[in-house]
PDB file of N, CA and C in Angstrom:
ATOM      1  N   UNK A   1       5.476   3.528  -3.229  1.00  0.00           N
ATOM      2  CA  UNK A   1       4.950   4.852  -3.001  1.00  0.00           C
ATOM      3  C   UNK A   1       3.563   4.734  -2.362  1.00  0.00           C
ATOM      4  N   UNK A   2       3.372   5.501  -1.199  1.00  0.00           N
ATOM      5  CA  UNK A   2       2.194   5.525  -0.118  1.00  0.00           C
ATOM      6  C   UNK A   2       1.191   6.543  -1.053  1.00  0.00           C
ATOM      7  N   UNK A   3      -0.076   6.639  -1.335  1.00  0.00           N
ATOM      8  CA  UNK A   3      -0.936   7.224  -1.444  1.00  0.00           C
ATOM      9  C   UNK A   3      -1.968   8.256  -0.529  1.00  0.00           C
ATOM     10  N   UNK A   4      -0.956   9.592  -0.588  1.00  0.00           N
ATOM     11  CA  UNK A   4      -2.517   9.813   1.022  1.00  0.00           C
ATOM     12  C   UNK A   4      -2.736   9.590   2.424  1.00  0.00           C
ATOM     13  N   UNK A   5      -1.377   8.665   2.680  1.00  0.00           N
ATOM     14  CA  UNK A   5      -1.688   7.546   3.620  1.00  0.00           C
ATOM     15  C   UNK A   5      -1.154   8.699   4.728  1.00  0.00           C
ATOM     16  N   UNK A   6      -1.448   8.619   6.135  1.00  0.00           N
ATOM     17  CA  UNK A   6      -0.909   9.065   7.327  1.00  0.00           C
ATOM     18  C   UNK A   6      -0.585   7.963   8.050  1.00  0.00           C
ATOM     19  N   UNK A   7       0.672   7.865   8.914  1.00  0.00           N
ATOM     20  CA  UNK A   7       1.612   6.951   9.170  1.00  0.00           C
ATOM     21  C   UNK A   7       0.925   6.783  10.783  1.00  0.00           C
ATOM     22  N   UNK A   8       0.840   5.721  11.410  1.00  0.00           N
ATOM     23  CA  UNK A   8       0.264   5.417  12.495  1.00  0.00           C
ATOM     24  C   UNK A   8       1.283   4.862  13.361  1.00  0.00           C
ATOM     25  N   UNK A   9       1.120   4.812  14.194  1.00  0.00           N
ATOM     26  CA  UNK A   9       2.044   4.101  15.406  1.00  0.00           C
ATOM     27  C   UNK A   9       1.153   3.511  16.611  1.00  0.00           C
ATOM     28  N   UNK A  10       1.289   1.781  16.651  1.00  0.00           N
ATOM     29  CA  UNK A  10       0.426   1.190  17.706  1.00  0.00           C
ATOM     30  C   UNK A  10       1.255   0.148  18.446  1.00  0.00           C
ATOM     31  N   UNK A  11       1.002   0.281  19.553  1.00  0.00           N
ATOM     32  CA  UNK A  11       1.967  -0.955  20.459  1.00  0.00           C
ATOM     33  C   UNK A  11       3.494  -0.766  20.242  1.00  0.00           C
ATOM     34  N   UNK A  12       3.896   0.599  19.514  1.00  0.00           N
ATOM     35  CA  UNK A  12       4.899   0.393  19.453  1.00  0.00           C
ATOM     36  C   UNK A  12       5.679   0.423  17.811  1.00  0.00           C
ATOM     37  N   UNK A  13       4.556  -0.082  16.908  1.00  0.00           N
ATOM     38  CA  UNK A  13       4.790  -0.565  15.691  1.00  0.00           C
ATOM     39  C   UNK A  13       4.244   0.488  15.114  1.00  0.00           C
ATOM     40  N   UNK A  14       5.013   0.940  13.841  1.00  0.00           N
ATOM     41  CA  UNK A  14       4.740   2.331  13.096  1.00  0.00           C
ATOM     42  C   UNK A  14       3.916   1.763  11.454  1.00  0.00           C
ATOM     43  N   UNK A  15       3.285   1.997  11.221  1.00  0.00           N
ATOM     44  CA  UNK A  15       2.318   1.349  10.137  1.00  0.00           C
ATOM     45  C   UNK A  15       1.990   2.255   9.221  1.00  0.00           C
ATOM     46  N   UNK A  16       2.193   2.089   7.571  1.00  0.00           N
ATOM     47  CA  UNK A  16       2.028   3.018   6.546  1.00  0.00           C
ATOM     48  C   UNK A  16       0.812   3.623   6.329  1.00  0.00           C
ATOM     49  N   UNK A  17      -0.372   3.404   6.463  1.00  0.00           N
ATOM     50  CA  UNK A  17      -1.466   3.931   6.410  1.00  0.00           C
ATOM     51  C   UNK A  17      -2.731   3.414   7.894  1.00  0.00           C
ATOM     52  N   UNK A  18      -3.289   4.225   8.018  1.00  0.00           N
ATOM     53  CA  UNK A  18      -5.049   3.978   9.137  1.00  0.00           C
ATOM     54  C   UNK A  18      -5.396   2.673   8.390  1.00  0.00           C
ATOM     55  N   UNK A  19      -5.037   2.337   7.186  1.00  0.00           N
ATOM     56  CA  UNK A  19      -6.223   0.977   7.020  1.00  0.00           C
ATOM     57  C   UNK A  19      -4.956  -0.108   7.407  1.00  0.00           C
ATOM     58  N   UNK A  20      -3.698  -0.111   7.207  1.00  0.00           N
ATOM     59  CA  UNK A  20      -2.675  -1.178   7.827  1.00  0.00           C
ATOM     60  C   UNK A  20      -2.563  -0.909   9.342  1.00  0.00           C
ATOM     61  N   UNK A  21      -2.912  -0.530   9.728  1.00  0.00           N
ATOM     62  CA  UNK A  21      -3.021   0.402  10.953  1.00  0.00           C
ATOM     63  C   UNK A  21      -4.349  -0.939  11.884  1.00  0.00           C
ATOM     64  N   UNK A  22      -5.404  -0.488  11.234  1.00  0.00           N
ATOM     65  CA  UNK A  22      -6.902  -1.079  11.524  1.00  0.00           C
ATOM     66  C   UNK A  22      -6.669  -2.587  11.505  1.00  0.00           C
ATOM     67  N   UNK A  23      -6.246  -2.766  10.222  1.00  0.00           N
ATOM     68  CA  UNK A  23      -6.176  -4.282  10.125  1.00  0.00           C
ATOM     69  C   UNK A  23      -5.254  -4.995  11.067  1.00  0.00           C
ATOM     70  N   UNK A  24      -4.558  -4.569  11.305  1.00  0.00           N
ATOM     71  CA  UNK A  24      -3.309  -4.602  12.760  1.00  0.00           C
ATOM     72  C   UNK A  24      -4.414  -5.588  13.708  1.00  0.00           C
ATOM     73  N   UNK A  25      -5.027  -4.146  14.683  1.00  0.00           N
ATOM     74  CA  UNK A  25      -6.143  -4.041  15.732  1.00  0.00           C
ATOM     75  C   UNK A  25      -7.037  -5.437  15.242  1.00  0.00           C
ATOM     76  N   UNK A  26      -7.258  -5.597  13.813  1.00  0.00           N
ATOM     77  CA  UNK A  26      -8.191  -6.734  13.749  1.00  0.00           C
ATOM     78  C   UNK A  26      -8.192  -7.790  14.049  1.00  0.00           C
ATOM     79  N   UNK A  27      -6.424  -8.342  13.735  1.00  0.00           N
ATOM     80  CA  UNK A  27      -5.779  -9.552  13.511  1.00  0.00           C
ATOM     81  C   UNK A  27      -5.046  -9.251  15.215  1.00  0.00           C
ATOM     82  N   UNK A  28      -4.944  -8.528  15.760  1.00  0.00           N
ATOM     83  CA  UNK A  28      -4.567  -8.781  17.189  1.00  0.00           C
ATOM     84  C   UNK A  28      -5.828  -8.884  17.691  1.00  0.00           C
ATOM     85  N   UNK A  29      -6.849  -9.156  17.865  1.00  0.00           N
ATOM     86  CA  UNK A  29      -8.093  -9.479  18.571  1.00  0.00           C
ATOM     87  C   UNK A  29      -8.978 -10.393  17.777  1.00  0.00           C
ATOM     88  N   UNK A  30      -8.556 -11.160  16.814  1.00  0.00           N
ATOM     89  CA  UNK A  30      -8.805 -12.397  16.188  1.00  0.00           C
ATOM     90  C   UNK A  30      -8.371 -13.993  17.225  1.00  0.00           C
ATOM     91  N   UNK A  31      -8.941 -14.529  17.983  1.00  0.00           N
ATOM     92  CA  UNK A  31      -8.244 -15.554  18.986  1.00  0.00           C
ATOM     93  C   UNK A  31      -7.915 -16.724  18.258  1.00  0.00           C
ATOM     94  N   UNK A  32      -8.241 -16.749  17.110  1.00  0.00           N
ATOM     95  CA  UNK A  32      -7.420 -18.117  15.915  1.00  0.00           C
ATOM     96  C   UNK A  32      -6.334 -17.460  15.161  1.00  0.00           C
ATOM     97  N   UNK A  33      -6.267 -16.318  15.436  1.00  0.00           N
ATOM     98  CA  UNK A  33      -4.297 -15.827  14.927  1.00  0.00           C
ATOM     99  C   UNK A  33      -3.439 -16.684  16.081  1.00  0.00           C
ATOM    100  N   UNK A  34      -2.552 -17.224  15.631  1.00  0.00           N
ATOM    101  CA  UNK A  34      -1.236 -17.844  16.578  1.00  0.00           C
ATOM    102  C   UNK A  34      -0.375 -16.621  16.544  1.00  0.00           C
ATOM    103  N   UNK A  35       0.208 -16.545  15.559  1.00  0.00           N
ATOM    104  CA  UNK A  35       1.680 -15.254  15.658  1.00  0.00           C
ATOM    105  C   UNK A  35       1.191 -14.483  14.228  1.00  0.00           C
ATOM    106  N   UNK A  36       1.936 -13.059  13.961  1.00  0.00           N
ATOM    107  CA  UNK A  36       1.625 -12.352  12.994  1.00  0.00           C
ATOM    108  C   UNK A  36       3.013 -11.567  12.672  1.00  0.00           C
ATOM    109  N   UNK A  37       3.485 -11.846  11.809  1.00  0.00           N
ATOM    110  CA  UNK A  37       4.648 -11.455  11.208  1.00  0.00           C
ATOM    111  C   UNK A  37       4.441  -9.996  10.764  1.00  0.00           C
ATOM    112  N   UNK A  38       5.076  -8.647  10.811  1.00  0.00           N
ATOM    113  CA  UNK A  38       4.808  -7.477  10.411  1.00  0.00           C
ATOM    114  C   UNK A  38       6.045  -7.253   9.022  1.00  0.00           C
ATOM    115  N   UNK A  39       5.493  -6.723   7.637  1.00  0.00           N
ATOM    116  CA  UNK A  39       6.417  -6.819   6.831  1.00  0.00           C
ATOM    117  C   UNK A  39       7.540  -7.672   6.607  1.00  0.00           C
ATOM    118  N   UNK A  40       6.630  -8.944   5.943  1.00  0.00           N
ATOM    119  CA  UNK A  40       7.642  -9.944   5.615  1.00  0.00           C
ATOM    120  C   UNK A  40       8.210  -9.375   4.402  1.00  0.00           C
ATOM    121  N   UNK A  41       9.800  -9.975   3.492  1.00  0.00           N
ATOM    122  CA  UNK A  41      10.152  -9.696   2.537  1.00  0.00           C
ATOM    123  C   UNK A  41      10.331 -10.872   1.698  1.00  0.00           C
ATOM    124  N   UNK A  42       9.524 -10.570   0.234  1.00  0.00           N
ATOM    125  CA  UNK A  42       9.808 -12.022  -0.232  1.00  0.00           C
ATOM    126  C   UNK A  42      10.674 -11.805  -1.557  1.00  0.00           C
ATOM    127  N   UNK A  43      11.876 -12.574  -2.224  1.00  0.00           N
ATOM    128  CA  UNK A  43      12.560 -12.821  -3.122  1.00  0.00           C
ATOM    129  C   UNK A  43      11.572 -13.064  -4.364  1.00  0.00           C
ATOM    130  N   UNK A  44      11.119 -12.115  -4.843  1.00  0.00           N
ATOM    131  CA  UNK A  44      10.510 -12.175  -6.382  1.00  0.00           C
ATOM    132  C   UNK A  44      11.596 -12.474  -7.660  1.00  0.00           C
ATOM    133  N   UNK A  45      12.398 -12.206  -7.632  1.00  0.00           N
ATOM    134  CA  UNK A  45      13.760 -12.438  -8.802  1.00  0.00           C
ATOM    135  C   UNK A  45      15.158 -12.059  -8.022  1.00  0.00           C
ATOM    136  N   UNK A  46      15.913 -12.826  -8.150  1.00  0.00           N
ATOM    137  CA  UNK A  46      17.267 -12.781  -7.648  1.00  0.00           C
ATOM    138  C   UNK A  46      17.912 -12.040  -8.634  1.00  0.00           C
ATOM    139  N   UNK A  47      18.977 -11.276  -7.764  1.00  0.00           N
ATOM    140  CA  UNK A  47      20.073 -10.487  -9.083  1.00  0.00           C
ATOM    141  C   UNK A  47      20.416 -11.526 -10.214  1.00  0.00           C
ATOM    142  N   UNK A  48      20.762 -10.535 -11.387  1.00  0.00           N
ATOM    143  CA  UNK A  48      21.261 -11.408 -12.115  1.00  0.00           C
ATOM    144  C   UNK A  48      22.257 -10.694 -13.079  1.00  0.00           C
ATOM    145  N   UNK A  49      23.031 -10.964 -13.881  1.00  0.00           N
ATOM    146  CA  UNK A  49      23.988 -10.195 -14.703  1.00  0.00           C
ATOM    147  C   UNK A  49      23.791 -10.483 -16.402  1.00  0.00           C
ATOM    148  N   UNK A  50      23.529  -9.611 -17.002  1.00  0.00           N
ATOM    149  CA  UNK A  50      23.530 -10.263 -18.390  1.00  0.00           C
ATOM    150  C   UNK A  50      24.124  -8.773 -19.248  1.00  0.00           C
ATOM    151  N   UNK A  51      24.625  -9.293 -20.202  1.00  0.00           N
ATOM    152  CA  UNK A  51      25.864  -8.911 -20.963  1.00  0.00           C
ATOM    153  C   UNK A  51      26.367  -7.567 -20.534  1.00  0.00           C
ATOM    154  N   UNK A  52      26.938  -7.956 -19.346  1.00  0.00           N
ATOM    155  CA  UNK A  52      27.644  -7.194 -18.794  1.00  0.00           C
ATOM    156  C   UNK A  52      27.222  -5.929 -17.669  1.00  0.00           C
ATOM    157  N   UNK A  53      25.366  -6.122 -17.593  1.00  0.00           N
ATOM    158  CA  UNK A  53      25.094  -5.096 -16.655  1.00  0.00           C
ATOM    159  C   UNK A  53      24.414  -6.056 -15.555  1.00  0.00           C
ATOM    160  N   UNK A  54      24.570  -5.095 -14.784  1.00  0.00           N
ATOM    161  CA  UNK A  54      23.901  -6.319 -13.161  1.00  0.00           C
ATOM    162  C   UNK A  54      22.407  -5.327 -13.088  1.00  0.00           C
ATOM    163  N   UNK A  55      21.833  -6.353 -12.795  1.00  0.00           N
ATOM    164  CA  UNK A  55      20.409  -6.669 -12.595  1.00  0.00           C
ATOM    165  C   UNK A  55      20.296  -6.575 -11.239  1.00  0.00           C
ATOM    166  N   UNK A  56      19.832  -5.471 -10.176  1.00  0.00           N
ATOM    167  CA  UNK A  56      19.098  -6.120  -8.946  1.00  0.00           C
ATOM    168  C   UNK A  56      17.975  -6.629  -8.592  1.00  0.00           C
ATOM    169  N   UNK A  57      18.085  -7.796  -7.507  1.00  0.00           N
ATOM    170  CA  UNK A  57      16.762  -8.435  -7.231  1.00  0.00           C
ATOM    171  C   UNK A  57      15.585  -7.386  -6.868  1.00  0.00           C
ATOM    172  N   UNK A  58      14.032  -7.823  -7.669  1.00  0.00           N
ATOM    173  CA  UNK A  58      13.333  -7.625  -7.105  1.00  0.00           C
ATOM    174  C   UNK A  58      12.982  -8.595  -6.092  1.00  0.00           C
ATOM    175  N   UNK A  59      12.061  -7.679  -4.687  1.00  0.00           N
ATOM    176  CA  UNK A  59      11.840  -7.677  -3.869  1.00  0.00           C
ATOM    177  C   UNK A  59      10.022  -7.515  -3.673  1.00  0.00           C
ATOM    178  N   UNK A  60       9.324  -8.032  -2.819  1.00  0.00           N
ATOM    179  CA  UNK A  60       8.076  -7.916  -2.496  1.00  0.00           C
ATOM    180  C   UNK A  60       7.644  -7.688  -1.100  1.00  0.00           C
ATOM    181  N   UNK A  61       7.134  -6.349  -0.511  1.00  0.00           N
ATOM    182  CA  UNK A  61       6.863  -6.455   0.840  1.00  0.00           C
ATOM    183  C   UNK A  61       6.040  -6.272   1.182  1.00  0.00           C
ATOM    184  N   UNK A  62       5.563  -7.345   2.101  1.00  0.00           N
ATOM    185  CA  UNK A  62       3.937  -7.522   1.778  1.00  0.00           C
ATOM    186  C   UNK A  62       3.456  -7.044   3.684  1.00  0.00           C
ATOM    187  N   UNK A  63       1.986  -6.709   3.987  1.00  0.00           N
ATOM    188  CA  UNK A  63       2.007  -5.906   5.273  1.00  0.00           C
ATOM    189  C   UNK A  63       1.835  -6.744   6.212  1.00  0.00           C
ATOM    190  N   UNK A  64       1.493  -8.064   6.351  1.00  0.00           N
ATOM    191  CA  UNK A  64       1.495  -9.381   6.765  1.00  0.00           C
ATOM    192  C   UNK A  64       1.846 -10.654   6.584  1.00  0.00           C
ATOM    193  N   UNK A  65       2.184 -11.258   7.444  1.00  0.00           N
ATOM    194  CA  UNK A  65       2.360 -12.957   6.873  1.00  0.00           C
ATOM    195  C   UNK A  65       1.269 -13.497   8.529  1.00  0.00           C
ATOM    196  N   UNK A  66       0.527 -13.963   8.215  1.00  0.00           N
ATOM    197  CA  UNK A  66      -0.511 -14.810   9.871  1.00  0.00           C
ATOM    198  C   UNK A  66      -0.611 -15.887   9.594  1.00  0.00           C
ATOM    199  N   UNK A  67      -0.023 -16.167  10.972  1.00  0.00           N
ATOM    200  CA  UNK A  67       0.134 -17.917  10.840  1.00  0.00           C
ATOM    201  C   UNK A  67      -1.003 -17.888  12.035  1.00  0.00           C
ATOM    202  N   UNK A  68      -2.136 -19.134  11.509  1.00  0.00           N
ATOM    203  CA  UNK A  68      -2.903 -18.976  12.389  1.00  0.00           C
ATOM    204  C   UNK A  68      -3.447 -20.205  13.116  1.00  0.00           C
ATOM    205  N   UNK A  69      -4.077 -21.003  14.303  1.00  0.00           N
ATOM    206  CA  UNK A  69      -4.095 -22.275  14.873  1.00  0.00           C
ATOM    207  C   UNK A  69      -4.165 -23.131  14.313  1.00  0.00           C
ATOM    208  N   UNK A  70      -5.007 -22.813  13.238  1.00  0.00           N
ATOM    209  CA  UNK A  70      -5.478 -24.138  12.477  1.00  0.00           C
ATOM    210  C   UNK A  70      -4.295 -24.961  11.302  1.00  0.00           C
ATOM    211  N   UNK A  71      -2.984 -23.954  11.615  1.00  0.00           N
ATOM    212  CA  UNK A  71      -2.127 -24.412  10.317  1.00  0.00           C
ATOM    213  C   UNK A  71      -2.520 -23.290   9.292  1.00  0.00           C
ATOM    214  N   UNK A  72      -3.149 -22.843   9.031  1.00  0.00           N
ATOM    215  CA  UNK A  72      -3.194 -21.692   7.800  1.00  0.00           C
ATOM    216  C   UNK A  72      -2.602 -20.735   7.699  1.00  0.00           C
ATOM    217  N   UNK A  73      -1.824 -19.816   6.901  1.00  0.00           N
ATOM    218  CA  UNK A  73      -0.935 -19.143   6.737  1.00  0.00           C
ATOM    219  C   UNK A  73      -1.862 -18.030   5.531  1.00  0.00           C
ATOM    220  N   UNK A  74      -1.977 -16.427   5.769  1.00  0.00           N
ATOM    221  CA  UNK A  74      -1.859 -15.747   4.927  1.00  0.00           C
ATOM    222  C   UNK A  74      -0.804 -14.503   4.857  1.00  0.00           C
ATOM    223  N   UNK A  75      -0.755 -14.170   3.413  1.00  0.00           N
ATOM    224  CA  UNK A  75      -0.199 -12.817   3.466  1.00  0.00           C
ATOM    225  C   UNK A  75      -0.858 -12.255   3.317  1.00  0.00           C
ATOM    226  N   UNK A  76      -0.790 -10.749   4.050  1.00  0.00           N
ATOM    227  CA  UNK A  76      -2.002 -10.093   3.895  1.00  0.00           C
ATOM    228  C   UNK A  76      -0.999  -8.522   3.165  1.00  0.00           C
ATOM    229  N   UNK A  77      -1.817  -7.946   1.981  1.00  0.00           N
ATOM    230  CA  UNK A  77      -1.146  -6.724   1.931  1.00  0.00           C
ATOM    231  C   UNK A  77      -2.553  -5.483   1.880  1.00  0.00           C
ATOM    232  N   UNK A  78      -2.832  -4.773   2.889  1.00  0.00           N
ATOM    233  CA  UNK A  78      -3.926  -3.284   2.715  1.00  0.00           C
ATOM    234  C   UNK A  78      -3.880  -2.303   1.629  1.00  0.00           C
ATOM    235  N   UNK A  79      -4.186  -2.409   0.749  1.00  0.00           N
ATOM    236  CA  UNK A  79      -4.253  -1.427  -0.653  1.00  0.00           C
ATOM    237  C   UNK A  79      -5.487  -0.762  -0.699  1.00  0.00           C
ATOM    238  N   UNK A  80      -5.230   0.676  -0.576  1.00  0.00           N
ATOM    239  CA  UNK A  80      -6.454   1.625  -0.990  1.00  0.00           C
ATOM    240  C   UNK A  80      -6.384   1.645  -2.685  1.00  0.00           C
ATOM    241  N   UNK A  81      -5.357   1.785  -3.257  1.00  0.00           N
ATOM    242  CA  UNK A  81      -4.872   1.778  -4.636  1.00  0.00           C
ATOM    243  C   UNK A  81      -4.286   0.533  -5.110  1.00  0.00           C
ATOM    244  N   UNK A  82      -4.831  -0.302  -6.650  1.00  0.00           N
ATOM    245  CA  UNK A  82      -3.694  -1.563  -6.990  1.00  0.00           C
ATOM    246  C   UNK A  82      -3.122  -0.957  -7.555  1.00  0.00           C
ATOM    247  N   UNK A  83      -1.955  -0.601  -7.999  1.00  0.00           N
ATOM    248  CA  UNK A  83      -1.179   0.059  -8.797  1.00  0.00           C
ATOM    249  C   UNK A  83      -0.363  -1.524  -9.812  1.00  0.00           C
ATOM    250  N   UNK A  84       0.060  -0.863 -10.723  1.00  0.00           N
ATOM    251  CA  UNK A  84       0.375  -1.676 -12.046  1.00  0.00           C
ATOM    252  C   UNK A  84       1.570  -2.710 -11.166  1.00  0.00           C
ATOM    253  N   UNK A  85       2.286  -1.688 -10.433  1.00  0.00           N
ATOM    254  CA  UNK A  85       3.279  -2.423  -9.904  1.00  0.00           C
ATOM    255  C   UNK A  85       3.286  -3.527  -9.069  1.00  0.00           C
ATOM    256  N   UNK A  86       1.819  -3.080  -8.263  1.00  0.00           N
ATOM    257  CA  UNK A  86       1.294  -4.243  -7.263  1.00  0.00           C
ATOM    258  C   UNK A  86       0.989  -5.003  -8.038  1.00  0.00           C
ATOM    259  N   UNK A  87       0.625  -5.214  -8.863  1.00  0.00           N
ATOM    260  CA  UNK A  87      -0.536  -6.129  -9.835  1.00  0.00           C
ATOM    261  C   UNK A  87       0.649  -7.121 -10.556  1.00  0.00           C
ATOM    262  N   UNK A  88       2.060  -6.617 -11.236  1.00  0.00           N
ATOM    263  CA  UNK A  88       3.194  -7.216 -11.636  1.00  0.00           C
ATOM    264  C   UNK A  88       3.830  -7.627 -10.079  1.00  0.00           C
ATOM    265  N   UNK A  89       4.156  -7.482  -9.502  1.00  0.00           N
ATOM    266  CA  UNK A  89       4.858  -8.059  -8.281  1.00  0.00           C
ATOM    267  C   UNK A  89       4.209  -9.344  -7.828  1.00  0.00           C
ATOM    268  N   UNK A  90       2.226  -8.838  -7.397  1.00  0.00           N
ATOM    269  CA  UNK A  90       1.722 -10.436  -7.141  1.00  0.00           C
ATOM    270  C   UNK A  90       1.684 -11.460  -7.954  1.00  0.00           C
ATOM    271  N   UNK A  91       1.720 -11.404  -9.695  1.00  0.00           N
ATOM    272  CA  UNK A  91       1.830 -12.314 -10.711  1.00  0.00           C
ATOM    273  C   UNK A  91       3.130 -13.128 -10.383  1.00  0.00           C
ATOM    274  N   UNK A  92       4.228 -12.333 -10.000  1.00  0.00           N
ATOM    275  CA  UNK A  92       5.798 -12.757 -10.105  1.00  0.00           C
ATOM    276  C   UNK A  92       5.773 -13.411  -8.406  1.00  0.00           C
ATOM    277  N   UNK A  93       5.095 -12.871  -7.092  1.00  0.00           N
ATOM    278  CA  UNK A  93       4.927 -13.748  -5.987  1.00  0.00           C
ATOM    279  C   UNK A  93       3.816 -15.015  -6.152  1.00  0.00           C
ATOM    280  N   UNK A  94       2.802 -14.931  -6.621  1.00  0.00           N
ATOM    281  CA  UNK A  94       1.825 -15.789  -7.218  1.00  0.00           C
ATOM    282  C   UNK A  94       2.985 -17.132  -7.881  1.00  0.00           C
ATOM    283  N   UNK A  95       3.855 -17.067  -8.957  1.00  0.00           N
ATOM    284  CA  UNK A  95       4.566 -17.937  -9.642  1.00  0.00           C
ATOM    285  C   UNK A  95       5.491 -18.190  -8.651  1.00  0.00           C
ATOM    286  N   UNK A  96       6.185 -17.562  -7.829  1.00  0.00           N
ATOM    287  CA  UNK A  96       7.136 -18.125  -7.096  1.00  0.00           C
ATOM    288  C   UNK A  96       7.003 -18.804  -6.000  1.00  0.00           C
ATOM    289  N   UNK A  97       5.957 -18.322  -4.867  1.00  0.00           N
ATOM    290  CA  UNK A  97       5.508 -19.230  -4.050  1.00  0.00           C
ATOM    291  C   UNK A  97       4.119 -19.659  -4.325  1.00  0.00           C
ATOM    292  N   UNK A  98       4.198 -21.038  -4.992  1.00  0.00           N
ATOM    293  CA  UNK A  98       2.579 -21.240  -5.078  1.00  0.00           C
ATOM    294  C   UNK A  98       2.164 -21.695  -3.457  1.00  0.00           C
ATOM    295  N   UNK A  99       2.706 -22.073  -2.553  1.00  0.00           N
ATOM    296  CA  UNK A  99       1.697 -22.369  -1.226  1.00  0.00           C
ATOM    297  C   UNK A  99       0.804 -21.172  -0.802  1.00  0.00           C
ATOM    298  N   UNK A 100       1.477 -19.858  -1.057  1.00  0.00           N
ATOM    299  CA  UNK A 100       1.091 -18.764  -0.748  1.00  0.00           C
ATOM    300  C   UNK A 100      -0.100 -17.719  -1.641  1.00  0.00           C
ATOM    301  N   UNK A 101      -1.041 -17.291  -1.066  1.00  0.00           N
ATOM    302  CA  UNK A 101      -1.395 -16.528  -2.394  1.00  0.00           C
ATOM    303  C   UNK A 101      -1.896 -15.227  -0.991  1.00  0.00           C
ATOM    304  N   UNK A 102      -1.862 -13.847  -2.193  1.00  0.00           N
ATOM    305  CA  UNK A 102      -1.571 -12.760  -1.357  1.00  0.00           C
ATOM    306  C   UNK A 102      -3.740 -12.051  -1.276  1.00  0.00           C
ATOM    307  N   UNK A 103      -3.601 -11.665  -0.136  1.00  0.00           N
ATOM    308  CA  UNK A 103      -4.993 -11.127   0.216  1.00  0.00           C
ATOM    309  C   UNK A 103      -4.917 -10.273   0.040  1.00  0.00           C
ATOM    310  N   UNK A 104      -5.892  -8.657  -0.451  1.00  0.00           N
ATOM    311  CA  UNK A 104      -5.983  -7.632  -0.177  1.00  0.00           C
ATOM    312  C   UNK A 104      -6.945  -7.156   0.378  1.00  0.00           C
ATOM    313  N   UNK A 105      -6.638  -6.441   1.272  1.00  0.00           N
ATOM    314  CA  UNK A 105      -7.400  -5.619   2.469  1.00  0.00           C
ATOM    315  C   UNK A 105      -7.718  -4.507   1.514  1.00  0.00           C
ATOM    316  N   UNK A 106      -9.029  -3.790   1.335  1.00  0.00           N
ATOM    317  CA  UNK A 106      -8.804  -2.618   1.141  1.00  0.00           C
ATOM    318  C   UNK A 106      -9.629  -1.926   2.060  1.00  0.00           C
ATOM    319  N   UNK A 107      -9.866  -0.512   1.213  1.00  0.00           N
ATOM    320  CA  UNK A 107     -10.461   0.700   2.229  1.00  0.00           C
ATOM    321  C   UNK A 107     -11.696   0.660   2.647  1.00  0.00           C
ATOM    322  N   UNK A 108     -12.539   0.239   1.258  1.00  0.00           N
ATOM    323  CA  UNK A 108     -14.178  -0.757   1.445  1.00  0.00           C
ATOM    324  C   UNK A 108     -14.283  -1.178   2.580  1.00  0.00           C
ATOM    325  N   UNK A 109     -13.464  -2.542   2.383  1.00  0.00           N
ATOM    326  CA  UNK A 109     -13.800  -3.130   3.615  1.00  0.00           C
ATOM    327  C   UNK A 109     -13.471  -2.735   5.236  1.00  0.00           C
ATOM    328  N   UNK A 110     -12.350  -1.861   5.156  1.00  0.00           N
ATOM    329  CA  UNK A 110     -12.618  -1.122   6.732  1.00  0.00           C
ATOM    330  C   UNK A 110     -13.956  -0.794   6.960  1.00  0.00           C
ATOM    331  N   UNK A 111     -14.293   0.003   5.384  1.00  0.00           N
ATOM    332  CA  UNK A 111     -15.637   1.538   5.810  1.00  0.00           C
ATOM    333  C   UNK A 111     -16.662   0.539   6.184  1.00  0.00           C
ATOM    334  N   UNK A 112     -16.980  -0.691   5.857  1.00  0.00           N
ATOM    335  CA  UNK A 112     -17.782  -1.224   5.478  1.00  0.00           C
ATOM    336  C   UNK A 112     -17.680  -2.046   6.713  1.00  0.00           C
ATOM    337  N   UNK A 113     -16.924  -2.388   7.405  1.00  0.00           N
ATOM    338  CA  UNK A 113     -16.573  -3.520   9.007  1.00  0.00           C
ATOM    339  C   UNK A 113     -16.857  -2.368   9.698  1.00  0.00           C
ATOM    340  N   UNK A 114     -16.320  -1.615   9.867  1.00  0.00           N
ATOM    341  CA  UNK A 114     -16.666  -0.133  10.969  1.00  0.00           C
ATOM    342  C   UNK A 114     -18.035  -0.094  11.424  1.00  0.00           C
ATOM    343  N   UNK A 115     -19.223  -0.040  10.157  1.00  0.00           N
ATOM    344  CA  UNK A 115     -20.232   0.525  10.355  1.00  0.00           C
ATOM    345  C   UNK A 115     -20.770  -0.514  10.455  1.00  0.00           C
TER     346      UNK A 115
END
């Protein structure tokens, strides 16, 4: 669930809020980004079945994956709000991929790079 957010469209690409939006513009005019993945999806828990009811997989979708010259890799996700759910999802992506650990962009730091 989006907070507030007004939906943007750049280059083509439609983006959930002005601050996933911004951060876009940032990381395309960064010259040590190589490629930038838009909404990767990552396997937090696979289905599963137990006594007799099925379980669907959770899922994690995060607003970036940047792979960048040097070999470094982040995910990046823009949160004006952490919500409980974000906060349980990165614990459960945190344990599952340890190479990875997730960044948050927030609104601060736009207001705060802008000016």
């Amino acid at each position: 669930m989006k907070y507030h957010n007004t939906k943007v469209t750049i280059n083509g690409h439609t983006f959930d809020s002005k601050l996933e939006a911004w951060y876009y513009v940032k990381l395309t005019q960064d010259k040590t980004v190589e490629k930038i993945e838009l909404h990767p999806k990552y396997e937090l828990l696979a289905t599963f079945t137990k006594n007799g009811k099925k379980f669907q997989k959770i899922t994690y979708i995060a607003d970036f994956k940047v792979f960048y010259k040097d070999g470094r890799v982040d995910v990046i996700d823009c949160k004006g709000v952490e919500t409980e759910v974000f906060r349980i999802k990165r614990k459960l992506f945190e344990a599952r991929y340890p190479d990875y650990t997730i960044r948050c962009i927030t609104k601060k730091e736009m207001l705060q790079r802008k000016s």
